[in-house]
N, C-alpha and C. Protein backbone atom coordinates (compact mmCIF):
# COMPACT_ATOMS: atom_id res chain seq x y z
N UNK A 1 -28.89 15.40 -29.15
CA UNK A 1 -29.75 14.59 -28.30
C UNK A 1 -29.65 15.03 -26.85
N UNK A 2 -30.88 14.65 -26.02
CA UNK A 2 -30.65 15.29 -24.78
C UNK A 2 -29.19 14.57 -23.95
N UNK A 3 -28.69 13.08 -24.11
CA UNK A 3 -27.80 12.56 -23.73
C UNK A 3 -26.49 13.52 -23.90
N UNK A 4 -26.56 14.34 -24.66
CA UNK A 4 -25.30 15.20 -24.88
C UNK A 4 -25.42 16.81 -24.11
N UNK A 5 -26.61 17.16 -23.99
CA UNK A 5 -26.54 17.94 -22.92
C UNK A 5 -25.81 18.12 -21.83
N UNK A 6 -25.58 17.19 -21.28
CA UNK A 6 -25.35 17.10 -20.22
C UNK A 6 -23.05 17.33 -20.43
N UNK A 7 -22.57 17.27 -21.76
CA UNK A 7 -21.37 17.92 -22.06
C UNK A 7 -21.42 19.12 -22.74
N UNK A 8 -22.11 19.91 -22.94
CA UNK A 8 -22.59 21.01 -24.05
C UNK A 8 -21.57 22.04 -23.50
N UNK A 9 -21.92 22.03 -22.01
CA UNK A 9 -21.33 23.30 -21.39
C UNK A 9 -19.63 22.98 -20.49
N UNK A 10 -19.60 21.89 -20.92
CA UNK A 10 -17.60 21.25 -20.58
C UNK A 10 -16.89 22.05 -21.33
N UNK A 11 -16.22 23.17 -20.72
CA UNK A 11 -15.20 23.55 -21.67
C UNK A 11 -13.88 22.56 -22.41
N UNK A 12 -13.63 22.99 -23.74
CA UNK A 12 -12.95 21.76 -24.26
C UNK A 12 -13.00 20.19 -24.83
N UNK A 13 -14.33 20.39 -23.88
CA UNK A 13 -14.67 18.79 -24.66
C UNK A 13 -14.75 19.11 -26.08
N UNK A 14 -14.61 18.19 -27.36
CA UNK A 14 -15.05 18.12 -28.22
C UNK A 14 -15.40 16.38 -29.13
N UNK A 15 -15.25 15.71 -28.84
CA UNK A 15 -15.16 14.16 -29.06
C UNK A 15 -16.44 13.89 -28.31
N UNK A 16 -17.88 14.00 -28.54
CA UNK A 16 -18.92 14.09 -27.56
C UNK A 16 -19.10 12.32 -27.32
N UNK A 17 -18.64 11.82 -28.21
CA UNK A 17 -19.16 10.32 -28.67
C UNK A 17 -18.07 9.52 -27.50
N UNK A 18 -17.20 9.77 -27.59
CA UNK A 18 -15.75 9.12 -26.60
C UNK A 18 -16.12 9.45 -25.66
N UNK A 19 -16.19 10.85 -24.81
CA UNK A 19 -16.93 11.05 -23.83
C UNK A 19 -17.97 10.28 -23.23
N UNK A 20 -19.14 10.10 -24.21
CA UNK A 20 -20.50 9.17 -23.73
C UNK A 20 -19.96 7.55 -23.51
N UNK A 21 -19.12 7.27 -24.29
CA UNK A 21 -18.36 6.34 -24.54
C UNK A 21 -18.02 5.80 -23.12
N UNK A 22 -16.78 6.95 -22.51
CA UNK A 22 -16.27 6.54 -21.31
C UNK A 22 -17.28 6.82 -19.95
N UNK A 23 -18.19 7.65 -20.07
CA UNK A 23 -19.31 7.59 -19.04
C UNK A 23 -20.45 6.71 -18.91
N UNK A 24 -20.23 5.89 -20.12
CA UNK A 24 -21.04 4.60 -20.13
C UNK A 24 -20.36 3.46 -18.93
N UNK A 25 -18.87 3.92 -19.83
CA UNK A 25 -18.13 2.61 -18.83
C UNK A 25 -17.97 2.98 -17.41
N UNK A 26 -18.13 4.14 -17.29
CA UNK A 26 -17.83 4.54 -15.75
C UNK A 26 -18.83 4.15 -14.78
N UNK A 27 -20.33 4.06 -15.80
CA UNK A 27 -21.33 4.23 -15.07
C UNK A 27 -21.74 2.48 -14.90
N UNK A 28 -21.39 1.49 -16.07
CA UNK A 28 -21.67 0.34 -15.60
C UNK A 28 -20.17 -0.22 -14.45
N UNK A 29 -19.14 0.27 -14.10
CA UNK A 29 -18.20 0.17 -12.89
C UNK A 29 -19.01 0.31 -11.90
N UNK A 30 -19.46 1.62 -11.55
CA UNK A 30 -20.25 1.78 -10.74
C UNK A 30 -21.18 1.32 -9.88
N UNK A 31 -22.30 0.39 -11.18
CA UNK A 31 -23.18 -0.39 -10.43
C UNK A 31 -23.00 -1.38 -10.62
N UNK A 32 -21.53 -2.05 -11.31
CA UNK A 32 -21.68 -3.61 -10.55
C UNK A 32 -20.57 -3.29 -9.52
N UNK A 33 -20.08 -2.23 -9.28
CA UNK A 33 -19.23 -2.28 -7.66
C UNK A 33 -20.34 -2.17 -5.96
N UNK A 34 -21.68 -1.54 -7.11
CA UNK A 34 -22.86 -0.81 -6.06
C UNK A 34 -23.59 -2.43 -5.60
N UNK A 35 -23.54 -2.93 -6.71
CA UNK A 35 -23.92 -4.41 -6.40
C UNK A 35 -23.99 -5.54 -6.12
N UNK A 36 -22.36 -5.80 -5.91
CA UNK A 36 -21.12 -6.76 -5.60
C UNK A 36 -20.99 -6.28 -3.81
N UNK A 37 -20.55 -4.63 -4.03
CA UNK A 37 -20.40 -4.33 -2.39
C UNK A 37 -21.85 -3.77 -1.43
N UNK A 38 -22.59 -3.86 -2.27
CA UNK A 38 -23.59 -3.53 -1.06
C UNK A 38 -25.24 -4.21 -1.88
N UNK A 39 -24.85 -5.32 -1.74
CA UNK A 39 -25.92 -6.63 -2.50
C UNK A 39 -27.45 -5.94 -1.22
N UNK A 40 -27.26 -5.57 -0.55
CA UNK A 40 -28.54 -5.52 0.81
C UNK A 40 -28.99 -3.75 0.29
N UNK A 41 -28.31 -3.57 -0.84
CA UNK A 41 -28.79 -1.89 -0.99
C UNK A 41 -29.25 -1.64 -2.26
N UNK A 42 -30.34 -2.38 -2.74
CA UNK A 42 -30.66 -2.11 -4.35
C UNK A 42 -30.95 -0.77 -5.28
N UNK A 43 -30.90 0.31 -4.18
CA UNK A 43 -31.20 1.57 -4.81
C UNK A 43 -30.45 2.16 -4.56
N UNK A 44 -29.04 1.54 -4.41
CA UNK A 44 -27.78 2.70 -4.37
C UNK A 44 -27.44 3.18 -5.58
N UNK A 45 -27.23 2.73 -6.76
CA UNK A 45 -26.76 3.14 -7.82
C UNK A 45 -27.84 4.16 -8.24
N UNK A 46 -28.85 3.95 -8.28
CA UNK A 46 -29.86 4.77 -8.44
C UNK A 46 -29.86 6.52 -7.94
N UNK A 47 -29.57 5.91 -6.90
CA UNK A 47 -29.45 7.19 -5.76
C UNK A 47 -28.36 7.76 -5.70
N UNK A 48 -27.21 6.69 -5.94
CA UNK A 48 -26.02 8.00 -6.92
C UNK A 48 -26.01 8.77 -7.86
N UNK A 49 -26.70 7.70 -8.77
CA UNK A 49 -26.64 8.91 -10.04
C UNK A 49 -27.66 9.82 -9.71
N UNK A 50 -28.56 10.17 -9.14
CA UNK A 50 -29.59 11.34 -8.49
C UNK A 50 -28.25 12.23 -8.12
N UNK A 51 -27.50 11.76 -7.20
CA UNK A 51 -26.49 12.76 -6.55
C UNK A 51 -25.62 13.75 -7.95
N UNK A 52 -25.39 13.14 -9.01
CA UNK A 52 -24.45 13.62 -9.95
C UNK A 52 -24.49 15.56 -10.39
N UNK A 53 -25.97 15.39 -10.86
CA UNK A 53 -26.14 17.16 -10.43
C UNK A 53 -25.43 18.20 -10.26
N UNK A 54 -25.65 17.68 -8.75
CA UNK A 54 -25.06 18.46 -7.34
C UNK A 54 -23.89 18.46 -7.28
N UNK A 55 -23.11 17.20 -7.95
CA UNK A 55 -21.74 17.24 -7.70
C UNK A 55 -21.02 18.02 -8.66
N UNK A 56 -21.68 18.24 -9.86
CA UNK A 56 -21.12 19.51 -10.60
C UNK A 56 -21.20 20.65 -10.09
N UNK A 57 -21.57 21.09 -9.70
CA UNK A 57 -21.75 22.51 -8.47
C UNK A 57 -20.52 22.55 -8.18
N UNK A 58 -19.48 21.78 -7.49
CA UNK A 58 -18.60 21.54 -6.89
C UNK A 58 -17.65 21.62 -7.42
N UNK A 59 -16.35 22.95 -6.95
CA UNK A 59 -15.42 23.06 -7.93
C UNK A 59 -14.22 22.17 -7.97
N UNK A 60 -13.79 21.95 -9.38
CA UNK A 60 -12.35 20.87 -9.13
C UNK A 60 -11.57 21.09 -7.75
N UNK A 61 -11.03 22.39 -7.39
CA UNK A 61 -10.64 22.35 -6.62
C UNK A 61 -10.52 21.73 -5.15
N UNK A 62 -11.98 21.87 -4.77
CA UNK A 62 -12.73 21.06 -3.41
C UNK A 62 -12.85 19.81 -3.53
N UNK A 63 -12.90 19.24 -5.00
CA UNK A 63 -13.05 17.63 -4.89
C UNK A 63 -11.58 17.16 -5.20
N UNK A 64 -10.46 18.02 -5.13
CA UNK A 64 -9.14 17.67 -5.39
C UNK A 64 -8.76 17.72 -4.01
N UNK A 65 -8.84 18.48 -2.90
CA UNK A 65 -8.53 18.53 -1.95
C UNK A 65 -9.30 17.30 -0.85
N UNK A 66 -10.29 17.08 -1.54
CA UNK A 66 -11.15 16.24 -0.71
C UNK A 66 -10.77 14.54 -0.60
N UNK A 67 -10.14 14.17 -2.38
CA UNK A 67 -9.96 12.91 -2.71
C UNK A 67 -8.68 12.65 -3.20
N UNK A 68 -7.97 13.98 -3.34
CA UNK A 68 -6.23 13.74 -3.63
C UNK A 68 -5.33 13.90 -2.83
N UNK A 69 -5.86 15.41 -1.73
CA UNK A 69 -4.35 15.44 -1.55
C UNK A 69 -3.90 14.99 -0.08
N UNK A 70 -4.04 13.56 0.15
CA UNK A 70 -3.65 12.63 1.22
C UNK A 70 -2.64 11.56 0.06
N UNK A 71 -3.10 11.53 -1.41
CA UNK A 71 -2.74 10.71 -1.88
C UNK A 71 -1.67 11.37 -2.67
N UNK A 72 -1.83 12.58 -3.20
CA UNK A 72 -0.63 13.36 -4.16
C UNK A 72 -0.68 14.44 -3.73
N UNK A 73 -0.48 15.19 -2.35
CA UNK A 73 -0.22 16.13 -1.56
C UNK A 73 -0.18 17.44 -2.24
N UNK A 74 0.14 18.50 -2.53
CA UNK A 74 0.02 19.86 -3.17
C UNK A 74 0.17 19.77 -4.80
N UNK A 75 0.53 18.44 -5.29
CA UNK A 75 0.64 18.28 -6.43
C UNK A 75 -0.46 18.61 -7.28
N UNK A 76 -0.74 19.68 -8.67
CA UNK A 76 -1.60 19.94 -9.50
C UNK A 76 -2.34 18.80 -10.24
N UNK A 77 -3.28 18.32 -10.11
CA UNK A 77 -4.44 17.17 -10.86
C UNK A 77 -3.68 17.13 -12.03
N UNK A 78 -3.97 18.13 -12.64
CA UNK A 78 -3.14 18.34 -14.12
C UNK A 78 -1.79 18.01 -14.15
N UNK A 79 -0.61 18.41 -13.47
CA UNK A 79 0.38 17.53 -13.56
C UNK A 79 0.46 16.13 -13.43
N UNK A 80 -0.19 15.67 -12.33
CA UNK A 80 -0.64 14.28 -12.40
C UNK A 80 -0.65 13.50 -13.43
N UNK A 81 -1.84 14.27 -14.10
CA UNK A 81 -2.87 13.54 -15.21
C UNK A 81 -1.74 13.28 -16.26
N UNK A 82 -1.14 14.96 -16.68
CA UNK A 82 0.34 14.82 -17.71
C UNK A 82 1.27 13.79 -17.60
N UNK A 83 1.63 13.65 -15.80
CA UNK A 83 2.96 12.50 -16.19
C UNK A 83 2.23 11.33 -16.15
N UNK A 84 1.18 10.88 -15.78
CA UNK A 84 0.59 9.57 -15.86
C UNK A 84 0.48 9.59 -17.31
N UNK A 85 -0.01 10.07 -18.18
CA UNK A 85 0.03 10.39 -19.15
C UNK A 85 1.51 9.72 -20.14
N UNK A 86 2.60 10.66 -19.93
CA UNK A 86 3.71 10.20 -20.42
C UNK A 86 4.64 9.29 -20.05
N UNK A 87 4.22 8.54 -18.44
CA UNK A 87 5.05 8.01 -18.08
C UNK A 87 4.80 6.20 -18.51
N UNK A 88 3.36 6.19 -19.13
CA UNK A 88 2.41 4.83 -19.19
C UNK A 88 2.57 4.47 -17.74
N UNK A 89 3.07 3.06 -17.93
CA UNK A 89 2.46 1.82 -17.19
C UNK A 89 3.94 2.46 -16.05
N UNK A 90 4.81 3.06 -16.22
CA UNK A 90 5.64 3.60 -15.36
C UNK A 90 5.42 4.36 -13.70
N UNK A 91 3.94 4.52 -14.22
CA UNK A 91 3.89 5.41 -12.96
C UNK A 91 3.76 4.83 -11.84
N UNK A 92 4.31 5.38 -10.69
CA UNK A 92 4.34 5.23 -9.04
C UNK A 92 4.02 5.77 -7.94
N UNK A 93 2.83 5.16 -7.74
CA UNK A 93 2.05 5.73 -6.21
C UNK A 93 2.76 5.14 -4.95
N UNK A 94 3.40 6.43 -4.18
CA UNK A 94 2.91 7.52 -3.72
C UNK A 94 3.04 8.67 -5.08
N UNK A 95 2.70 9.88 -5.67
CA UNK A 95 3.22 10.44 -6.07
C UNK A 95 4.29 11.38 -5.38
N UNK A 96 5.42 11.60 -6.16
CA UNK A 96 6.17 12.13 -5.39
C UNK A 96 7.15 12.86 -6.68
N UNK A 97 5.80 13.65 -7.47
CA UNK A 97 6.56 14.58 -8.93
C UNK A 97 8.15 14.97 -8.49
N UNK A 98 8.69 15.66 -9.39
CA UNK A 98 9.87 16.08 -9.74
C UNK A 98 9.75 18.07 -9.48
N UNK A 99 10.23 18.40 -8.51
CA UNK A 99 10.56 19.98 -7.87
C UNK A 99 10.95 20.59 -8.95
């Protein structure tokens, strides 16, 4: 279906259904946060997802530097993701991994 297009070319994905699954939920977060915080802006959600595209263009790297590393400083996304991962409900922001 064309809805799956849009993972065809994700390396690694394979669970296409879980995927759509969790971008459903991401996408109704989205617009009741678009709608709760900016009630005077009815075509924001709209006009985000227009932006989505473009934001694939954009390599992990630049949007890791852009939105992480004030919060988990030189630390790898992927390590992150791993000990959040194994640590459950354990984990603690600031990050501050293990050298």
């Amino acid at each position: 279906s064309d809805s799956n297009s849009s993972f065809t070319d994700a390396c690694g994905l394979s669970d296409l259904a879980h995927i759509e699954s969790l971008q459903e939920k991401s996408q109704c977060a989205l617009e009741e946060y678009c709608r709760t915080q900016y009630p005077n802006q009815p075509t924001r959600f709209g006009k985000l997802l227009l932006r989505l595209p473009s934001l694939r263009t954009v390599s992990s790297t630049v949007i890791e530097q852009l939105f992480f590393v004030r919060l988990v400083g030189k630390t790898p996304i992927e390590t992150l993701i791993r000990d959040m991962l194994l640590s459950g409900s354990t984990f603690n922001w600031p990050y501050m991994g293990t050298m």
